[in-house]
PDB file of N, CA and C in Angstrom:
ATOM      1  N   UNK A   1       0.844  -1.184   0.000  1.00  0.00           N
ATOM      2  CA  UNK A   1       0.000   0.000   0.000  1.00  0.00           C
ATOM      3  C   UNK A   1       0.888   1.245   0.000  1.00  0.00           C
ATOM      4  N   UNK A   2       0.590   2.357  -0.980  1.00  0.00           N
ATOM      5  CA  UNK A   2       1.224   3.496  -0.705  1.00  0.00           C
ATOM      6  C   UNK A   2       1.143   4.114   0.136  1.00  0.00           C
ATOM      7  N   UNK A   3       1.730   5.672   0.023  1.00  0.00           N
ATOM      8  CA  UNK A   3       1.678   6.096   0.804  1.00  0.00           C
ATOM      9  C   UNK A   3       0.628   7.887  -0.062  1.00  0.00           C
ATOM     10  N   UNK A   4       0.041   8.452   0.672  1.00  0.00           N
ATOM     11  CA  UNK A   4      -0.420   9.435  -0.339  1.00  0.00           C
ATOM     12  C   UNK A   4      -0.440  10.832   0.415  1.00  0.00           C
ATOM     13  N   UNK A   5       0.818  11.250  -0.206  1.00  0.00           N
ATOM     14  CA  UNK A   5       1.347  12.597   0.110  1.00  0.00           C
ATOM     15  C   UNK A   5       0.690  13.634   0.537  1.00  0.00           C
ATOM     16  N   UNK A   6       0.046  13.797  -0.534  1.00  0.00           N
ATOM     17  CA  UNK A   6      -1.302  15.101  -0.435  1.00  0.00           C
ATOM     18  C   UNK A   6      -1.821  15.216   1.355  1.00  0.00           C
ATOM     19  N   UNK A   7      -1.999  13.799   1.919  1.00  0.00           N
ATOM     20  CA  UNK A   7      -2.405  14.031   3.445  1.00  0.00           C
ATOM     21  C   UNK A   7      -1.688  14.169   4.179  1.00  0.00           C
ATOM     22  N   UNK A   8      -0.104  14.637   4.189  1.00  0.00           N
ATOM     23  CA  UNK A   8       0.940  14.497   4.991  1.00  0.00           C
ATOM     24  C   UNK A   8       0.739  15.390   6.078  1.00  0.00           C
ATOM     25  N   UNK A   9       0.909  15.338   7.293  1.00  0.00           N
ATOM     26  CA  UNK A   9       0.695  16.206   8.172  1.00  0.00           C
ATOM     27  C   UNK A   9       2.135  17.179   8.202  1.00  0.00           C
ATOM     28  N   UNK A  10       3.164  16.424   7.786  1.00  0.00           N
ATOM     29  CA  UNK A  10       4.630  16.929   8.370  1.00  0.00           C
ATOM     30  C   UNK A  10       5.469  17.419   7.458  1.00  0.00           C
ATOM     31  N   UNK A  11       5.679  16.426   6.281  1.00  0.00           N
ATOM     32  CA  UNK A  11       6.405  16.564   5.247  1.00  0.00           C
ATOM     33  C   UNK A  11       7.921  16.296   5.906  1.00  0.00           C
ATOM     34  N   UNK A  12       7.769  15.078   6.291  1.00  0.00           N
ATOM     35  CA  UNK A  12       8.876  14.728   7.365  1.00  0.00           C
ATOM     36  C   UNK A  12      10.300  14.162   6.222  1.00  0.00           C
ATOM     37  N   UNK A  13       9.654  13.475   5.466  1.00  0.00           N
ATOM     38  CA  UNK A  13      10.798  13.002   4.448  1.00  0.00           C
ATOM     39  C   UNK A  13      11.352  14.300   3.831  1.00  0.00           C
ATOM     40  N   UNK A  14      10.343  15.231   3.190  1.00  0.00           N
ATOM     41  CA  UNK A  14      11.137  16.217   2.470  1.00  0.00           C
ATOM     42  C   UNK A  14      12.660  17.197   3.296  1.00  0.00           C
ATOM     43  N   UNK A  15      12.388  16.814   4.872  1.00  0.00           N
ATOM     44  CA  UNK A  15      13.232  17.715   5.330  1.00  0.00           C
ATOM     45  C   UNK A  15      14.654  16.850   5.899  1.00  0.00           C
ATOM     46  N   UNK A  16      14.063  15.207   6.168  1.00  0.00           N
ATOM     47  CA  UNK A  16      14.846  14.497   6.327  1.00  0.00           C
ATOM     48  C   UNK A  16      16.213  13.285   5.401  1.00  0.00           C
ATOM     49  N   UNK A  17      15.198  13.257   4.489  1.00  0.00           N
ATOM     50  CA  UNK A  17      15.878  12.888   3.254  1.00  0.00           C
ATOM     51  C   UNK A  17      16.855  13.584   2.038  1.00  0.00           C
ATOM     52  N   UNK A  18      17.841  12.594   1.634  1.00  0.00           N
ATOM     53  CA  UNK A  18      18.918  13.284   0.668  1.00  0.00           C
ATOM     54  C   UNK A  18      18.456  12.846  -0.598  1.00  0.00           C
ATOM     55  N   UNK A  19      17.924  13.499  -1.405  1.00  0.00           N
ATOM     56  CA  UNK A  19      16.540  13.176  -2.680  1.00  0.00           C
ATOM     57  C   UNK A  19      18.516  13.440  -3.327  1.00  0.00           C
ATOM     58  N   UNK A  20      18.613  12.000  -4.166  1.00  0.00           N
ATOM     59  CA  UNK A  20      19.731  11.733  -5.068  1.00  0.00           C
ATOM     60  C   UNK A  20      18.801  11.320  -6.668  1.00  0.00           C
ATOM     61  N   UNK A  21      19.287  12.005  -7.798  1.00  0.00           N
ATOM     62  CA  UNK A  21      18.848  10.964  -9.263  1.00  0.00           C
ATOM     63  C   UNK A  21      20.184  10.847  -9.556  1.00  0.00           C
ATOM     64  N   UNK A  22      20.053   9.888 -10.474  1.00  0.00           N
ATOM     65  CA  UNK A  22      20.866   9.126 -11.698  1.00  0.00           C
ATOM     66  C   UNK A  22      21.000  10.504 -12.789  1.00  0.00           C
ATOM     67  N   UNK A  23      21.955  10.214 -13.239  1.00  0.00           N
ATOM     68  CA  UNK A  23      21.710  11.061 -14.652  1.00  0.00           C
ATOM     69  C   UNK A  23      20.927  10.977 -15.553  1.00  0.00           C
ATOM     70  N   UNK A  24      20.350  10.263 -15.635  1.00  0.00           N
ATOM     71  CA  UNK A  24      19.065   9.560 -17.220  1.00  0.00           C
ATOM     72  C   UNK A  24      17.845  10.143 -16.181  1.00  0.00           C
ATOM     73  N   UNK A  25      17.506  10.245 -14.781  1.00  0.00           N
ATOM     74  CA  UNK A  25      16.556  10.767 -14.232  1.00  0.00           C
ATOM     75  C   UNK A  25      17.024  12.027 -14.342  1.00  0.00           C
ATOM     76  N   UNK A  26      18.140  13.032 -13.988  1.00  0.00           N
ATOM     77  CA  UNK A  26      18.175  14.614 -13.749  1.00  0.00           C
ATOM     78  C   UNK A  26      17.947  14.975 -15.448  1.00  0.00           C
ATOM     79  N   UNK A  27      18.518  14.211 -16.711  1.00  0.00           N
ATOM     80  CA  UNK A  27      18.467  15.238 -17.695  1.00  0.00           C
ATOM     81  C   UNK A  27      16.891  14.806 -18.403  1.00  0.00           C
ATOM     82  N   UNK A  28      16.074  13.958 -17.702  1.00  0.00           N
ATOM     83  CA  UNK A  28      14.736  13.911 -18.058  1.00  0.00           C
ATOM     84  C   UNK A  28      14.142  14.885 -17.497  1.00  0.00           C
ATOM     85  N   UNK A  29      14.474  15.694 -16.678  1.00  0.00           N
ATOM     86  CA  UNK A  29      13.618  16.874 -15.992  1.00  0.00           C
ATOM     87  C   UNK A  29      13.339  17.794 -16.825  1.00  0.00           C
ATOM     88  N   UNK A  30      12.695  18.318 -16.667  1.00  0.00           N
ATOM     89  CA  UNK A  30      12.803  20.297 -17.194  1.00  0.00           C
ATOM     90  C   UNK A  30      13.286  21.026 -16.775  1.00  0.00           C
ATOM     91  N   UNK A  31      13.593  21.993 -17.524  1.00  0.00           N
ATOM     92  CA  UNK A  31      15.097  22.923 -17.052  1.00  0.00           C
ATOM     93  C   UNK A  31      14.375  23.302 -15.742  1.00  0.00           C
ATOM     94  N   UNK A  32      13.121  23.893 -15.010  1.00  0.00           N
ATOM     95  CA  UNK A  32      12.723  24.279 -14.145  1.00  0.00           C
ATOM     96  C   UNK A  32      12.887  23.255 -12.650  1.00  0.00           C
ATOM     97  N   UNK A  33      12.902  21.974 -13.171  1.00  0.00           N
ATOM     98  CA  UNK A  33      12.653  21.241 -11.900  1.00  0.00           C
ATOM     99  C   UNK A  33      14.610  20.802 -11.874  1.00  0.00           C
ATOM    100  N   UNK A  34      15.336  20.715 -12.668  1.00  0.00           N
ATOM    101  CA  UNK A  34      16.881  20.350 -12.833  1.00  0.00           C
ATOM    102  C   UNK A  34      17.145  22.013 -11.835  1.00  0.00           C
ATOM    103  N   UNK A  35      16.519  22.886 -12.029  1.00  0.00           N
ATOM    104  CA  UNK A  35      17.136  23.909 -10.860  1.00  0.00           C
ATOM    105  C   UNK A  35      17.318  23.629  -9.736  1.00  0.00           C
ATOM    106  N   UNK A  36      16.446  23.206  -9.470  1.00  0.00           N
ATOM    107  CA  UNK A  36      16.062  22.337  -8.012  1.00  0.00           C
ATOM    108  C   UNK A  36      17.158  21.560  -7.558  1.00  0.00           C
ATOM    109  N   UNK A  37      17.689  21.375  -8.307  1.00  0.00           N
ATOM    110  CA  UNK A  37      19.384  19.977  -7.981  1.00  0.00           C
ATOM    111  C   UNK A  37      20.039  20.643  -8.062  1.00  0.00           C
ATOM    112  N   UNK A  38      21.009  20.303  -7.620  1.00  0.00           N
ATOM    113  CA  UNK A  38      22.266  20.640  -7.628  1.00  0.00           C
ATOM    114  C   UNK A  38      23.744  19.129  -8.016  1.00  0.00           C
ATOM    115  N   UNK A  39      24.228  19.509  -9.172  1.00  0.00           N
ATOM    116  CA  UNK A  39      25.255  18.330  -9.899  1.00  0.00           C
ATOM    117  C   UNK A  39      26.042  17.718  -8.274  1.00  0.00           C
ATOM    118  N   UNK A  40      26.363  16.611  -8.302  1.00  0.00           N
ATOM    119  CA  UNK A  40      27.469  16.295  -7.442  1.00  0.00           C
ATOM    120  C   UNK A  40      28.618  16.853  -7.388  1.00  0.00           C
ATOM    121  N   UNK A  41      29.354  16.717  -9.288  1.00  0.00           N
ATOM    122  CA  UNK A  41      30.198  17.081  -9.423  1.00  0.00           C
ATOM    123  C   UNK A  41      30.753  19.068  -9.531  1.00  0.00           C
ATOM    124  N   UNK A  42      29.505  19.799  -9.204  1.00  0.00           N
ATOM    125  CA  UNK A  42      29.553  20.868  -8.712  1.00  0.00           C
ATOM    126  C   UNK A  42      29.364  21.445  -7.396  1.00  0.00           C
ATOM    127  N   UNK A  43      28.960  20.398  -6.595  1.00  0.00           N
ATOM    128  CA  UNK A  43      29.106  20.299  -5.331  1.00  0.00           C
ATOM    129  C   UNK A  43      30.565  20.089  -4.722  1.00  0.00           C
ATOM    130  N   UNK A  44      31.571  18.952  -5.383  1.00  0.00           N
ATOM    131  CA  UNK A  44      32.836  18.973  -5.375  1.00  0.00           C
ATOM    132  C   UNK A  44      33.936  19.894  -5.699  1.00  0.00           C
ATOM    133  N   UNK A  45      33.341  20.590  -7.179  1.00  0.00           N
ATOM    134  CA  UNK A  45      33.766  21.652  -7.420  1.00  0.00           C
ATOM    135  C   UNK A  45      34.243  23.150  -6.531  1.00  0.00           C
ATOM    136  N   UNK A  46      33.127  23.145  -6.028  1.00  0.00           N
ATOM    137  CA  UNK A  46      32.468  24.023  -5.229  1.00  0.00           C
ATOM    138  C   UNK A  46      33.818  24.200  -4.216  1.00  0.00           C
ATOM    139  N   UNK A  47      33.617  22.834  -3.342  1.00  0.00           N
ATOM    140  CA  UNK A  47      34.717  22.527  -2.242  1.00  0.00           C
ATOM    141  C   UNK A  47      36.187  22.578  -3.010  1.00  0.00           C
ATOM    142  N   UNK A  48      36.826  22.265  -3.609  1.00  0.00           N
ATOM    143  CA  UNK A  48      37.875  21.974  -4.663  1.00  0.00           C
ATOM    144  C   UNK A  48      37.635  22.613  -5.678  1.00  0.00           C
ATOM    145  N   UNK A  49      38.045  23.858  -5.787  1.00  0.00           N
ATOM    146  CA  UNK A  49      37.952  24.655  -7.170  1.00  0.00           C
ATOM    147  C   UNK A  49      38.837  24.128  -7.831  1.00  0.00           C
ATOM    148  N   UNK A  50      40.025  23.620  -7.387  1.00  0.00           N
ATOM    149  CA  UNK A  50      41.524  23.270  -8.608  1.00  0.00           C
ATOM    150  C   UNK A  50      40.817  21.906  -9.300  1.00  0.00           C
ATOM    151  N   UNK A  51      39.721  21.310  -8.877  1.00  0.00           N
ATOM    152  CA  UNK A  51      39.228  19.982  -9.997  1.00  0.00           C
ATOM    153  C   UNK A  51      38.670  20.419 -10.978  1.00  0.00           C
ATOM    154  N   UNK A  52      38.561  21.685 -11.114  1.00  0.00           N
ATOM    155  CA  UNK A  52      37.270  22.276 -12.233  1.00  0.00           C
ATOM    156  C   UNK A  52      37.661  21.381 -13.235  1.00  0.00           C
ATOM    157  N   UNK A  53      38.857  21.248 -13.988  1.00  0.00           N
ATOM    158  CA  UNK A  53      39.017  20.498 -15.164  1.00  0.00           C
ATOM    159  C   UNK A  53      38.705  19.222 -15.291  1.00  0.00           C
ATOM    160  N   UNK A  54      38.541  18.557 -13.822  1.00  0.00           N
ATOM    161  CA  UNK A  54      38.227  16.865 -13.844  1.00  0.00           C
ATOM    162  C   UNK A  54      36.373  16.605 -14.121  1.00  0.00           C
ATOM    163  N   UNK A  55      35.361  18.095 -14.300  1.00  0.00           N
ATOM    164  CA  UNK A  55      34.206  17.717 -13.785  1.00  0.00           C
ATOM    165  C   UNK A  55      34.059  17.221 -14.691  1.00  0.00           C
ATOM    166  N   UNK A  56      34.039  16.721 -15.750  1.00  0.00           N
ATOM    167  CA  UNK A  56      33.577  15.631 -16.884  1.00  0.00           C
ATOM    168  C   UNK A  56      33.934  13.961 -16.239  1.00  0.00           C
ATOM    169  N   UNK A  57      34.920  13.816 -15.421  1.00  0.00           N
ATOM    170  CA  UNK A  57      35.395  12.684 -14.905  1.00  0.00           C
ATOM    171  C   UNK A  57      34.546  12.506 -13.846  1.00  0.00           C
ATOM    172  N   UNK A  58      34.414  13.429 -12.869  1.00  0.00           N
ATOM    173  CA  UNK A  58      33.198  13.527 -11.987  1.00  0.00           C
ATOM    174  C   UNK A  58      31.943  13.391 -12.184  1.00  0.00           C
ATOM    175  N   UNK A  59      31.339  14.082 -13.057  1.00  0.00           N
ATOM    176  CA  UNK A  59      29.958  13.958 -13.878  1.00  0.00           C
ATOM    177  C   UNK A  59      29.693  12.303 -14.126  1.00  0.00           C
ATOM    178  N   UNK A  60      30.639  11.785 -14.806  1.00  0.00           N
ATOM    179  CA  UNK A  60      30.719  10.208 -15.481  1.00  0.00           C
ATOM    180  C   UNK A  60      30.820   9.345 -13.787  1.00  0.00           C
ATOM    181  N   UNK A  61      31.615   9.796 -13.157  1.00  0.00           N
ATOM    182  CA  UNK A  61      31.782   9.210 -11.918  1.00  0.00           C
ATOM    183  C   UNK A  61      30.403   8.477 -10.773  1.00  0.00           C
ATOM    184  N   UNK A  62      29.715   9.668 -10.835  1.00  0.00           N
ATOM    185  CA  UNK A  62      28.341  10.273 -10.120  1.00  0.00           C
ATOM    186  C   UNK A  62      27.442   9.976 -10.957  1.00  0.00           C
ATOM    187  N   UNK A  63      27.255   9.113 -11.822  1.00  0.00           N
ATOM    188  CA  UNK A  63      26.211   8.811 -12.873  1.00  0.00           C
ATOM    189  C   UNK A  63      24.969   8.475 -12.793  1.00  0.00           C
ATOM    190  N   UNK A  64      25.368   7.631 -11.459  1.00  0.00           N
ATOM    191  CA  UNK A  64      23.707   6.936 -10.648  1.00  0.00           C
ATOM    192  C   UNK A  64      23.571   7.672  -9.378  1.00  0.00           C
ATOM    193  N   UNK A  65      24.443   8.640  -8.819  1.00  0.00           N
ATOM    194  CA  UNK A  65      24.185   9.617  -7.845  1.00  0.00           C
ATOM    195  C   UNK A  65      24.189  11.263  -8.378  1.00  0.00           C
ATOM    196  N   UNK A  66      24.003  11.150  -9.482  1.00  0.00           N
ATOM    197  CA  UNK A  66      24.633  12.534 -10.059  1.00  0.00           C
ATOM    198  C   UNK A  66      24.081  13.594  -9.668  1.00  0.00           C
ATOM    199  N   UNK A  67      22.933  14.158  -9.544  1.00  0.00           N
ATOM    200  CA  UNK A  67      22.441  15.402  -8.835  1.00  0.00           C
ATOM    201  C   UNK A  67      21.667  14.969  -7.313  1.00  0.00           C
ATOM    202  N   UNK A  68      21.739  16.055  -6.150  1.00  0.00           N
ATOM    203  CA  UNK A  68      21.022  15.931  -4.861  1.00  0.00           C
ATOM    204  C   UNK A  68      19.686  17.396  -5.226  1.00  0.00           C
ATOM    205  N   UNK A  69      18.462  16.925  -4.584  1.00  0.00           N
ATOM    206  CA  UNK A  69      17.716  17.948  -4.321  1.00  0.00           C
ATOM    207  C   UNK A  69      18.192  19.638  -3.516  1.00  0.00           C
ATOM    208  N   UNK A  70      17.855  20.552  -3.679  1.00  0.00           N
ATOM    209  CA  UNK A  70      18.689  21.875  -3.299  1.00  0.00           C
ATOM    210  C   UNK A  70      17.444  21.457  -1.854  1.00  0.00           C
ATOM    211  N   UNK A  71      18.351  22.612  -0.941  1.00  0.00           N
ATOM    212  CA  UNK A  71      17.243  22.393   0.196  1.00  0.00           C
ATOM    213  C   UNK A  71      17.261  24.061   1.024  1.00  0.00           C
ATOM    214  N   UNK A  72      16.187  24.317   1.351  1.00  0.00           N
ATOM    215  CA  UNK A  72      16.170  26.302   1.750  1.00  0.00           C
ATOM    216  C   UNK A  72      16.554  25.673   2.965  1.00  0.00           C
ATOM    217  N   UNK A  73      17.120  27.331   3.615  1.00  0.00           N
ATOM    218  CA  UNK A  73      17.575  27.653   4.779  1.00  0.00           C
ATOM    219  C   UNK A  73      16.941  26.443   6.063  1.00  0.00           C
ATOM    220  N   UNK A  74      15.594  26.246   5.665  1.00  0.00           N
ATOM    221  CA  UNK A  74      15.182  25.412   7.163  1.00  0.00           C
ATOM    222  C   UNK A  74      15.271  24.043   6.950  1.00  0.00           C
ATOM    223  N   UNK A  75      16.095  23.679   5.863  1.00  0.00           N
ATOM    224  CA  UNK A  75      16.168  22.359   5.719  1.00  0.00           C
ATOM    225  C   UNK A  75      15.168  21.334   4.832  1.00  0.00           C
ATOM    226  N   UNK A  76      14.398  22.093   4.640  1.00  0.00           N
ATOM    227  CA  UNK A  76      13.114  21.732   3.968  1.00  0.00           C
ATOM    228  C   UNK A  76      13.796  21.769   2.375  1.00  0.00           C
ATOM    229  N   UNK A  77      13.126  20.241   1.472  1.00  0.00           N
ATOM    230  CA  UNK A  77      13.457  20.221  -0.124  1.00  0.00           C
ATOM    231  C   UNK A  77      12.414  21.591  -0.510  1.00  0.00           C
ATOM    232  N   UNK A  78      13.438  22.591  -1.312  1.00  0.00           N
ATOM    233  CA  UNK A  78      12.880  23.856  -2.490  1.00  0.00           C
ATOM    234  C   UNK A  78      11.751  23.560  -2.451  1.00  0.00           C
ATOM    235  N   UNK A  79      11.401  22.338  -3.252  1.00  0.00           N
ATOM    236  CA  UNK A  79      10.177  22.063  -3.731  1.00  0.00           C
ATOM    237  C   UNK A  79       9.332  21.984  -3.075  1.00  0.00           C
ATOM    238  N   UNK A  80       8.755  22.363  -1.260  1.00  0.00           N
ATOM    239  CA  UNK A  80       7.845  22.042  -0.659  1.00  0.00           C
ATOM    240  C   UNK A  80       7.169  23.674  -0.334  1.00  0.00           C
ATOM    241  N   UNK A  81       6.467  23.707  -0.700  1.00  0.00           N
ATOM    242  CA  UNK A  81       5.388  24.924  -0.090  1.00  0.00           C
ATOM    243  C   UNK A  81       5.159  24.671   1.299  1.00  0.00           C
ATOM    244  N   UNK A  82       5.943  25.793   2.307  1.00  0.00           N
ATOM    245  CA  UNK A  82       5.657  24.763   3.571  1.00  0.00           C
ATOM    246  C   UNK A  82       4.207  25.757   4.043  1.00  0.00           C
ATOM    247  N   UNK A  83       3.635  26.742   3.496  1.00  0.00           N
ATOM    248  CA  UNK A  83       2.343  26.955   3.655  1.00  0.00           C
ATOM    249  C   UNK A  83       1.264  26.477   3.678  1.00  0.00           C
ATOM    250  N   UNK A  84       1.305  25.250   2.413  1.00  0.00           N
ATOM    251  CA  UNK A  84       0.476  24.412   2.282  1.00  0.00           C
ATOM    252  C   UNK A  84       0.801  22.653   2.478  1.00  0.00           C
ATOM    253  N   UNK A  85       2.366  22.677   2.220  1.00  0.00           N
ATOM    254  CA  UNK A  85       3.144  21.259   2.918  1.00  0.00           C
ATOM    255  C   UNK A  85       2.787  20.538   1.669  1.00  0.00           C
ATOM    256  N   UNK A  86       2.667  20.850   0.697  1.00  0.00           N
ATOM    257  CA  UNK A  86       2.243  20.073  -0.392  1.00  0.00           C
ATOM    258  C   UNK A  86       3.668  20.471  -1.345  1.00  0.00           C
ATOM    259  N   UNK A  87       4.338  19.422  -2.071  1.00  0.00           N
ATOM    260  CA  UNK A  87       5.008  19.575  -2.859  1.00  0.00           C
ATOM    261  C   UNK A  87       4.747  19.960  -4.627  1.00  0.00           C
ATOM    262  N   UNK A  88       5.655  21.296  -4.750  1.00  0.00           N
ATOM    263  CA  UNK A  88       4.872  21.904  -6.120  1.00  0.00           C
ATOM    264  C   UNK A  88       5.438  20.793  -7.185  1.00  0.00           C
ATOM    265  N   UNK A  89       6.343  20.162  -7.031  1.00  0.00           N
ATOM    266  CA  UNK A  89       6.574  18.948  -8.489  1.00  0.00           C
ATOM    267  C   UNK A  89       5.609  17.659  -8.707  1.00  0.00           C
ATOM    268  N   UNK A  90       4.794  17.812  -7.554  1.00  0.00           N
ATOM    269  CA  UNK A  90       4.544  16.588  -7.558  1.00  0.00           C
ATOM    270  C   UNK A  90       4.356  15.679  -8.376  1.00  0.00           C
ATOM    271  N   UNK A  91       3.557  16.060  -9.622  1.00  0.00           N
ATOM    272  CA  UNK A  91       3.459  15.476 -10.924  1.00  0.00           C
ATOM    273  C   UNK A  91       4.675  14.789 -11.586  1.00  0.00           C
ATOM    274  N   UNK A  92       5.902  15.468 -11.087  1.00  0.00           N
ATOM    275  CA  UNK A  92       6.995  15.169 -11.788  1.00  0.00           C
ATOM    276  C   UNK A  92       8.484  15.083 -11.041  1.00  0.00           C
ATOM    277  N   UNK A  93       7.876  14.929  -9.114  1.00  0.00           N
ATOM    278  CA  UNK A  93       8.634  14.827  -8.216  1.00  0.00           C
ATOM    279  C   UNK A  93       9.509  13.337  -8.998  1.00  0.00           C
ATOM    280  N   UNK A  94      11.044  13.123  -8.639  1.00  0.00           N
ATOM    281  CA  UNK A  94      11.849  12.530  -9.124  1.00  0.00           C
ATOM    282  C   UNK A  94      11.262  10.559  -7.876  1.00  0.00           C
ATOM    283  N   UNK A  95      11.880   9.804  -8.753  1.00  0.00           N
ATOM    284  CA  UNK A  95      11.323   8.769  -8.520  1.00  0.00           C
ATOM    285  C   UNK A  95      11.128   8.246  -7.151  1.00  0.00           C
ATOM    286  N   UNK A  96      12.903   8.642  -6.380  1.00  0.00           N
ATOM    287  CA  UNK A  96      12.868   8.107  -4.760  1.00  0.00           C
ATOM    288  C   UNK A  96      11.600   8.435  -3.973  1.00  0.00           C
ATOM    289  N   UNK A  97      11.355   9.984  -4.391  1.00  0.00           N
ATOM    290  CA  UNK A  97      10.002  10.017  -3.676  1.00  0.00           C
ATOM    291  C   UNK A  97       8.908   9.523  -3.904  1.00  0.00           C
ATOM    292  N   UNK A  98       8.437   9.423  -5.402  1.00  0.00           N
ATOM    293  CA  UNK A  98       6.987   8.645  -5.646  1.00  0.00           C
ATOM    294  C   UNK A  98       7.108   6.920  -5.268  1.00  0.00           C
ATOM    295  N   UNK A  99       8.444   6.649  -5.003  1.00  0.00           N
ATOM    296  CA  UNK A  99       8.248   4.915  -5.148  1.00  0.00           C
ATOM    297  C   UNK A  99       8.869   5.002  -3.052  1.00  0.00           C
ATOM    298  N   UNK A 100       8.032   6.133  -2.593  1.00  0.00           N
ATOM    299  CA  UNK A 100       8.591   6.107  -0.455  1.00  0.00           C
ATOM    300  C   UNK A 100       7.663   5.211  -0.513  1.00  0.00           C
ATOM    301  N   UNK A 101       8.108   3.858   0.318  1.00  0.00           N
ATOM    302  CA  UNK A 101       7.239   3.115   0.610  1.00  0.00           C
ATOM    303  C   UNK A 101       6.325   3.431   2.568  1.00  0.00           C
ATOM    304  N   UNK A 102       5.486   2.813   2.465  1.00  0.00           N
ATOM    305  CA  UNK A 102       4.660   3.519   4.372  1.00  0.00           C
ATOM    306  C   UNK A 102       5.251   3.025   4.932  1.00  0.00           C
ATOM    307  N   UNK A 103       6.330   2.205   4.990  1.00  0.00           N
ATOM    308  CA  UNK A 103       7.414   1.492   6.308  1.00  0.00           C
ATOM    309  C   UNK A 103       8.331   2.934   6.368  1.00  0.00           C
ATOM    310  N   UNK A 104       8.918   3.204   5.546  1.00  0.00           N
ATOM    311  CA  UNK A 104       9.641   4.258   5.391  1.00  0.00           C
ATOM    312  C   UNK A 104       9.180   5.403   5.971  1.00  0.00           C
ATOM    313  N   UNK A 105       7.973   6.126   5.117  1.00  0.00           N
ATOM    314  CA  UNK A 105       7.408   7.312   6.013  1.00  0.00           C
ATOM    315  C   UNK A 105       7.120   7.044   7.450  1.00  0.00           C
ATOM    316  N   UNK A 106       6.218   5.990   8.001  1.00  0.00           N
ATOM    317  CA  UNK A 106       6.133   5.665   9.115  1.00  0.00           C
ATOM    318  C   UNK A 106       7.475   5.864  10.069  1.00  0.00           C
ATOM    319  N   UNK A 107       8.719   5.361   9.496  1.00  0.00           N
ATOM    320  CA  UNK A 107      10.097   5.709  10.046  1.00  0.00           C
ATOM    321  C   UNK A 107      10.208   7.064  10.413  1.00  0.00           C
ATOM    322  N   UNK A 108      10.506   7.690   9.372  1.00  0.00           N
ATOM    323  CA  UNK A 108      11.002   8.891   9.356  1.00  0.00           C
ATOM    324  C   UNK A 108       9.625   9.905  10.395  1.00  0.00           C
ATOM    325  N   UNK A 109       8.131   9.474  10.391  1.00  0.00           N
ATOM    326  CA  UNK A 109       7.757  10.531  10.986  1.00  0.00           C
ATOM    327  C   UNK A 109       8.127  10.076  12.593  1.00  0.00           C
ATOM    328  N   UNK A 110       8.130   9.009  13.030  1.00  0.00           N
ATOM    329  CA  UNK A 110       9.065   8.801  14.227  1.00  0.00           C
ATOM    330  C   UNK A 110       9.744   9.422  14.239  1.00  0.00           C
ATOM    331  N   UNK A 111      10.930   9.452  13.677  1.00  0.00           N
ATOM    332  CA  UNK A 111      12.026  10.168  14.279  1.00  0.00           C
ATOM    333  C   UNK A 111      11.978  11.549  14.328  1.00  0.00           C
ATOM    334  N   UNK A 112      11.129  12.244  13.330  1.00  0.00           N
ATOM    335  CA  UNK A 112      10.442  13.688  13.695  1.00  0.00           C
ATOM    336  C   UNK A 112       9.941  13.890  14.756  1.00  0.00           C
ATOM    337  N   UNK A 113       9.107  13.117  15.751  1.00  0.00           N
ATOM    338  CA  UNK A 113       8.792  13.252  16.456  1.00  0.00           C
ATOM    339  C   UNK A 113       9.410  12.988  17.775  1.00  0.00           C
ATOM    340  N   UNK A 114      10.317  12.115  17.440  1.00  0.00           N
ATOM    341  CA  UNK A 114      11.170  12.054  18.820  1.00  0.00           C
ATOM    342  C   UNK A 114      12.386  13.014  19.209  1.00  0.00           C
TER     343      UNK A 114
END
C-alpha cells in the first residue's frame, strides 16, 4: 500500500531525506525542476575549485548519484510549499520520492517526532 502525500501532516521526508537521481533521471527533468538539484560534481567543485578540469570525470563518476535535491535555509526540499506542505513537483517529483514506501514514512515521521 502506498503512501499518499497530499495528506501528509509533516512533510517529514522532504526535510529528512537526501533526494539523489541518476543522470538519465536529472536530464529527463525540465530545465525548471533540474534547478532544483544541484550536480554532485559541482558540489565537489564548489569545495575543490583546482578539480574544475576533472568535472567531466566527476559527472561520469556520479552517474547513478549525479544530482542531490537543493534544500532552503530550514532544511526543507525547495520544492515544498511549507504553507500548504504540499510539494509543487509533484506530478513530476523525481522517482525516490513517488516509489517512499509507508514502512519508510512511518520511520522517518518517528524520528520527527522524537
Amino acid at each position: 500500500m502506498g503512501v499518499d502525500c497530499l495528506k501528509c501532516i509533516n512533510s517529514a521526508c522532504c526535510k529528512m531525506m537526501l533526494i539523489e537521481v541518476s543522470r538519465s533521471e536529472y536530464e529527463s527533468f525540465s530545465e525548471d525542476v533540474k534547478s532544483t538539484f544541484k550536480k554532485k560534481s559541482d558540489i565537489l567543485i564548489d569545495r575543490f575549485p583546482n578539480l574544475v578540469s576533472k568535472k567531466e570525470f566527476f559527472d561520469e563518476m556520479y552517474s547513478e548519484f549525479y544530482a542531490e535535491m537543493k534544500k532552503d535555509e530550514s532544511g526543507y526540499c525547495v520544492n515544498l510549499d511549507q504553507k500548504t506542505m504540499l510539494c509543487s513537483i509533484y506530478e513530476n517529483r523525481p522517482s525516490v520520492c513517488g516509489d517512499f514506501k509507508k514502512t519508510r514514512c512511518k520511520d522517518i515521521r518517528e524520528l520527527c517526532t522524537n
